[in-house]
Protein backbone atom coordinates (compact mmCIF):
# COMPACT_ATOMS: atom_id res chain seq x y z
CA UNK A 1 0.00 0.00 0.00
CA UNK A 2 1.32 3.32 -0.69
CA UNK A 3 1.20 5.99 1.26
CA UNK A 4 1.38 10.03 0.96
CA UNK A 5 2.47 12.98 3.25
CA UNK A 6 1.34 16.59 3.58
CA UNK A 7 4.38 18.11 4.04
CA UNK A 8 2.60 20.63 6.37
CA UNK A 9 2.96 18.11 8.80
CA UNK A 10 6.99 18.27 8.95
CA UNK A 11 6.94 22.20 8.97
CA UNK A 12 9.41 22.55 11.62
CA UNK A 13 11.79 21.61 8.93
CA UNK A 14 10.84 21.93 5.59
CA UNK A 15 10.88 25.74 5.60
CA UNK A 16 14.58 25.42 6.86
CA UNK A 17 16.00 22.35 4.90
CA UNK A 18 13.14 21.11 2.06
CA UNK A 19 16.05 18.45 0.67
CA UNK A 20 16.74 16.83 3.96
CA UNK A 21 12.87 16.35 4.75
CA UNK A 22 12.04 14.78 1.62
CA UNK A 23 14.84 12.11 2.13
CA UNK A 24 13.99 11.19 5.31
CA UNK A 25 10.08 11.09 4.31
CA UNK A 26 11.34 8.91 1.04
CA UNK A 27 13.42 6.94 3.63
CA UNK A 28 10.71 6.22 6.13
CA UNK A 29 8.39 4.55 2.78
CA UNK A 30 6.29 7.39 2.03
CA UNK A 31 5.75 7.06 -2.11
CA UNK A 32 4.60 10.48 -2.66
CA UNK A 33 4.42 14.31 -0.68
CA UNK A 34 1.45 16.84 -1.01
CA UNK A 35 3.14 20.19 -0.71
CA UNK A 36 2.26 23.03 1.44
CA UNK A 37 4.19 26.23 0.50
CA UNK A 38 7.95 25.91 -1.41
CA UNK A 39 9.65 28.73 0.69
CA UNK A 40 11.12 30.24 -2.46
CA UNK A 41 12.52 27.29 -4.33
CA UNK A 42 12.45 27.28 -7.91
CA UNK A 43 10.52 24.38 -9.45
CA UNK A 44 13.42 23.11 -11.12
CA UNK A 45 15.37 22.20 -7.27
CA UNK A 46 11.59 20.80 -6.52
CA UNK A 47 11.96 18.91 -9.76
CA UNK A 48 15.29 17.00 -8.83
CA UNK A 49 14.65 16.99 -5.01
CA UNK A 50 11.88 14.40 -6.10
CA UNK A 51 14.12 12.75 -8.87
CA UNK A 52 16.36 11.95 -6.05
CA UNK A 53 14.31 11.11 -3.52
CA UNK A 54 11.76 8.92 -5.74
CA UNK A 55 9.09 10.57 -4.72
CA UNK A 56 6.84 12.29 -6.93
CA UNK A 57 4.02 15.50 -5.82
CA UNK A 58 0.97 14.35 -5.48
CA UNK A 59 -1.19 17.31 -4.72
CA UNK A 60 -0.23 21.02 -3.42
CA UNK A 61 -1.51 23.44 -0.77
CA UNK A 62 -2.25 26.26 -2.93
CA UNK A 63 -4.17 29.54 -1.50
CA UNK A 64 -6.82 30.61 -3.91
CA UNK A 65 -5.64 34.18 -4.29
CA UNK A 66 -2.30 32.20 -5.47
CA UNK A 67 -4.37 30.89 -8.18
CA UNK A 68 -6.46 34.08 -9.18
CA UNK A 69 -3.03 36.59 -8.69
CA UNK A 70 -0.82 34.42 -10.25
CA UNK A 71 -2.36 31.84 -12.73
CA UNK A 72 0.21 31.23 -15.32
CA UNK A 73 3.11 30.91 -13.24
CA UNK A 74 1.29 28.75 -10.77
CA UNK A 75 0.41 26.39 -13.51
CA UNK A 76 3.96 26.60 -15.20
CA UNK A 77 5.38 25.50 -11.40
CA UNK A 78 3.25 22.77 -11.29
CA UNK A 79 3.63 21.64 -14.71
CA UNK A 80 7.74 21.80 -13.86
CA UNK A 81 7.17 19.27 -10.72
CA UNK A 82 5.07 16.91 -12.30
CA UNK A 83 1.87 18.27 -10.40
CA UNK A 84 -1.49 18.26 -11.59
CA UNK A 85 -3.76 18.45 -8.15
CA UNK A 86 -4.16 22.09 -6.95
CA UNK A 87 -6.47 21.47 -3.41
CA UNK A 88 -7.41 24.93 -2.16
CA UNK A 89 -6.37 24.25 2.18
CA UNK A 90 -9.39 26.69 3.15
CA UNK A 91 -11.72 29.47 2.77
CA UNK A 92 -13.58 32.13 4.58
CA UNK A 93 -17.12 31.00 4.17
CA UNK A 94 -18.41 32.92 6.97
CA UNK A 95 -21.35 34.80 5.48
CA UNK A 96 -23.13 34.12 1.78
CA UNK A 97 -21.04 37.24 0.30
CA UNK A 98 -17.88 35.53 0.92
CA UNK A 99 -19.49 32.37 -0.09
CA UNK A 100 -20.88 33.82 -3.40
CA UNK A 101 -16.93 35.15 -3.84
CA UNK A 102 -15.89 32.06 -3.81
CA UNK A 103 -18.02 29.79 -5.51
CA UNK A 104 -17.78 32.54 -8.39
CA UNK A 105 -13.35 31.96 -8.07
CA UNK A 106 -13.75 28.34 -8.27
CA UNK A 107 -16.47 27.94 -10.85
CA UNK A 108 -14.19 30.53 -13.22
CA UNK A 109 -10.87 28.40 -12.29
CA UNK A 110 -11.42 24.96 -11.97
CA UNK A 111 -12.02 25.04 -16.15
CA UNK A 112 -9.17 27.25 -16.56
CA UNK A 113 -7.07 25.02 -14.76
CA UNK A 114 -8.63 21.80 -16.35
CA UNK A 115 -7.53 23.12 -20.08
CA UNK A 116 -4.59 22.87 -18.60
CA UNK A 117 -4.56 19.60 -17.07
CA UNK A 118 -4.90 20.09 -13.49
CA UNK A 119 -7.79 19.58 -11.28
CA UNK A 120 -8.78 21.63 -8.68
CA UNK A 121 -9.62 20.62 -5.20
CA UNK A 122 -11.17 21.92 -1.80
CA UNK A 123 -9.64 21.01 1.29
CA UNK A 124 -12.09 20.85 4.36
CA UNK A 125 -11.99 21.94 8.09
CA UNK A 126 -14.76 21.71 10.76
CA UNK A 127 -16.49 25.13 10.08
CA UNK A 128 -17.35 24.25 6.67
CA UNK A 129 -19.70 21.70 8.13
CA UNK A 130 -21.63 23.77 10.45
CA UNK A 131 -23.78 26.85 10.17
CA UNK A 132 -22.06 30.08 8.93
CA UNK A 133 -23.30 33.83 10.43
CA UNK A 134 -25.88 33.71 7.50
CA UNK A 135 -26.88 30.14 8.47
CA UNK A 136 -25.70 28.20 5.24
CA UNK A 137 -23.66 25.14 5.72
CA UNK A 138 -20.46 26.27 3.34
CA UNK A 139 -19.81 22.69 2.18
CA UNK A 140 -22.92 22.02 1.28
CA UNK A 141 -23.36 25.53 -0.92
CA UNK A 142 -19.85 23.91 -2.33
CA UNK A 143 -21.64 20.68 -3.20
CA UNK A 144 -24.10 22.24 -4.87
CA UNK A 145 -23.14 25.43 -6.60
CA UNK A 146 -19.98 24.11 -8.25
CA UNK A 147 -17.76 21.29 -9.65
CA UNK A 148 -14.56 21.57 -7.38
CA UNK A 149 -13.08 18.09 -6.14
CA UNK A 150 -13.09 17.75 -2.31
CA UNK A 151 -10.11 16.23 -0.53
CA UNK A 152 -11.70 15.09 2.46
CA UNK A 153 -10.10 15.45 5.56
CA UNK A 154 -11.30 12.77 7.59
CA UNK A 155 -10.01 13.81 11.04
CA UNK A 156 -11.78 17.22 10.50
CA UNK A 157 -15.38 15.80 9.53
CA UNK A 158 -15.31 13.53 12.45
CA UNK A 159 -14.47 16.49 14.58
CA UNK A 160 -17.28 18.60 13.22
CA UNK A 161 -19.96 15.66 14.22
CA UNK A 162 -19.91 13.28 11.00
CA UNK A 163 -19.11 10.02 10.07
CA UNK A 164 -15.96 10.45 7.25
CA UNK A 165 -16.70 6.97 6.09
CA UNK A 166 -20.04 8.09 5.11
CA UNK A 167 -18.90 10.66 4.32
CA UNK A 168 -16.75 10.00 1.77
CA UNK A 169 -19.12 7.21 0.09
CA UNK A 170 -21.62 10.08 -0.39
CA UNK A 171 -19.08 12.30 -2.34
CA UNK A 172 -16.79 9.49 -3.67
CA UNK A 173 -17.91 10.69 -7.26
CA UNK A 174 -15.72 14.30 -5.91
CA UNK A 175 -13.15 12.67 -4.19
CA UNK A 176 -9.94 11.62 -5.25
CA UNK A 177 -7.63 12.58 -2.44
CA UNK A 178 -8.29 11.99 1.53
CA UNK A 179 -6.26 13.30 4.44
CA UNK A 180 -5.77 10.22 6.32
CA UNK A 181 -5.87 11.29 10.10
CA UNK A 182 -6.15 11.41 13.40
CA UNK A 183 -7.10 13.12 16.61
CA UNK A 184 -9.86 13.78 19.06
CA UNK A 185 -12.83 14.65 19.82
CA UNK A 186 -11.76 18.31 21.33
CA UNK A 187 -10.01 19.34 18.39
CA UNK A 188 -6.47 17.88 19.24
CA UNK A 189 -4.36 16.19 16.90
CA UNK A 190 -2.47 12.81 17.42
CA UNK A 191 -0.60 10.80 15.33
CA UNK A 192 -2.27 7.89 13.46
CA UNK A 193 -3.48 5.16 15.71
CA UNK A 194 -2.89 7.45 18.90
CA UNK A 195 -6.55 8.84 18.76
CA UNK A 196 -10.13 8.86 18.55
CA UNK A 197 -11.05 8.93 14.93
CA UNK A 198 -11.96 6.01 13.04
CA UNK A 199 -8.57 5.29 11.04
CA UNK A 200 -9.08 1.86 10.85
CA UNK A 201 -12.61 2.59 9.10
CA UNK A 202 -11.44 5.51 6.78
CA UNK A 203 -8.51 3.56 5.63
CA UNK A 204 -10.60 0.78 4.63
CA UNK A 205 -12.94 2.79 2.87
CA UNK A 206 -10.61 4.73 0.75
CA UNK A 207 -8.90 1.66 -0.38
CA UNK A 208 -12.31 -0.09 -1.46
CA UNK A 209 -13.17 3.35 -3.35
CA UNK A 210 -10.42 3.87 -4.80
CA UNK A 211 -8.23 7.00 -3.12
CA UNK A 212 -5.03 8.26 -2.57
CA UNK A 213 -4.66 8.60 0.89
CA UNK A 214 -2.43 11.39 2.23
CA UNK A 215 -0.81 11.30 5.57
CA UNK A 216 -1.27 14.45 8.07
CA UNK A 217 -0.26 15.14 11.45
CA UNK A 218 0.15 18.04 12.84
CA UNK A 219 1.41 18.53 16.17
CA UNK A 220 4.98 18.40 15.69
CA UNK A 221 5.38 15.64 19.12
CA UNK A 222 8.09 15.98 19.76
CA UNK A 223 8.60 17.07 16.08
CA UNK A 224 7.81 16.38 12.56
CA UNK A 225 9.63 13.75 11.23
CA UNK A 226 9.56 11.61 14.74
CA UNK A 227 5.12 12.37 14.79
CA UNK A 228 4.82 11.27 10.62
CA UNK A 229 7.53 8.53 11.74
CA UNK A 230 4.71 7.09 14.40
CA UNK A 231 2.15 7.13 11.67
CA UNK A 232 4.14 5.12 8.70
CA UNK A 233 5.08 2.80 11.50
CA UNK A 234 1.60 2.25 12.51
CA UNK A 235 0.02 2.17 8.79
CA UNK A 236 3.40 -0.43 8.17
CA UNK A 237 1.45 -2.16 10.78
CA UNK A 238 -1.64 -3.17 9.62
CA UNK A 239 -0.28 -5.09 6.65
């Protein structure tokens, strides 16, 4: 089974020494990394940081104003690294304007970026499963108002009251990409198998439907690499 990590969750090192965290990620038996910011490093060092490491980008963390500011040269990057999975990591949904903003962003860039071969995907937290000011459920208005991809993370929908394995049956149509994770109840974040939420269950499901599941953990305990360490160890594990 092969594995993927947001590199979000190795943070305390990546924005110092990118290189050295994708080896030891490569070395630990993650296949592939979904990247959250490239601190100023031009695709091309991306580009033979994975050649080296045999990993390849699976996804990135891309802010939506990144996409709408700077559309060619975000493509051009992600064409360089052998990228073609853009997943917005969040939104201000708060109120229907901000809604109707955004909905209007992603139904005028997700074709944009399809001509060019890349899909577009939202990334979920709790909030986007609960009531906003104006009393909308934001994911929902998602579901219905446009065509973006969700990448479900599974940790967060259990945290905001749902079952993910549900879940992500109901949108497996939308969903390519999960975040594979874990945590409590009260918001707290653990490393895989060192929570509440129903790994076990999620990582069943995804591999019956069919989707790439992408490691995070966020707590940095006692730091990145020894916290995404715990969780290849514990996926290792169950095969």
């Amino acid at each position: 089974m092969q594995y993927g990590l947001q590199l979000y969750s190795v943070r305390d090192v990546t924005d110092k020494n990118m290189e050295y965290a994708l080896e030891k990620v490569a070395e630990m038996g993650y296949s592939f990394v979904e990247f959250a910011g490239f601190f100023g490093i031009p695709a091309k060092e991306i580009k033979r940081m994975l050649d080296k490491t045999g990993l390849r980008a699976s996804g990135t963390h891309t802010g939506w104003f990144e996409i709408a500011k700077n559309f060619d040269a975000t493509v051009e990057y992600h064409k360089e690294i052998g990228c073609d999975n853009i997943i917005i990591p969040g939104a201000d949904l708060s109120d229907n304007k901000k809604i109707d903003d955004f909905v209007a962003m992603l139904n005028e860039y997700g074709p944009k970026l399809a001509e060019r071969g890349i899909s577009l995907h939202y990334h979920n937290h709790s909030h986007e499963f609960k009531p906003n000011k104006d009393g909308q459920i934001p994911h929902e208005e998602l579901e219905r108002r446009t065509n973006v991809l969700f990448q479900i993370d599974t940790y967060w929908a259990y945290n905001a009251g749902l079952d993910p394995v549900e879940l992500l049956k109901r949108l497996s149509h939308r969903v390519r990409i999960i975040h594979l994770k874990d945590g409590n109840e009260k918001g707290e974040g653990f490393a895989l198998g060192e929570g509440t939420a129903p790994v076990l269950a999620v990582r069943q499901a995804a591999i019956e439907l069919g989707m790439v599941m992408v490691v995070e953990s966020e707590t940095l305990n006692p730091d990145g690499l020894s916290e995404v360490k715990r969780c290849i160890d514990f996926l290792k594990s169950l095969e």
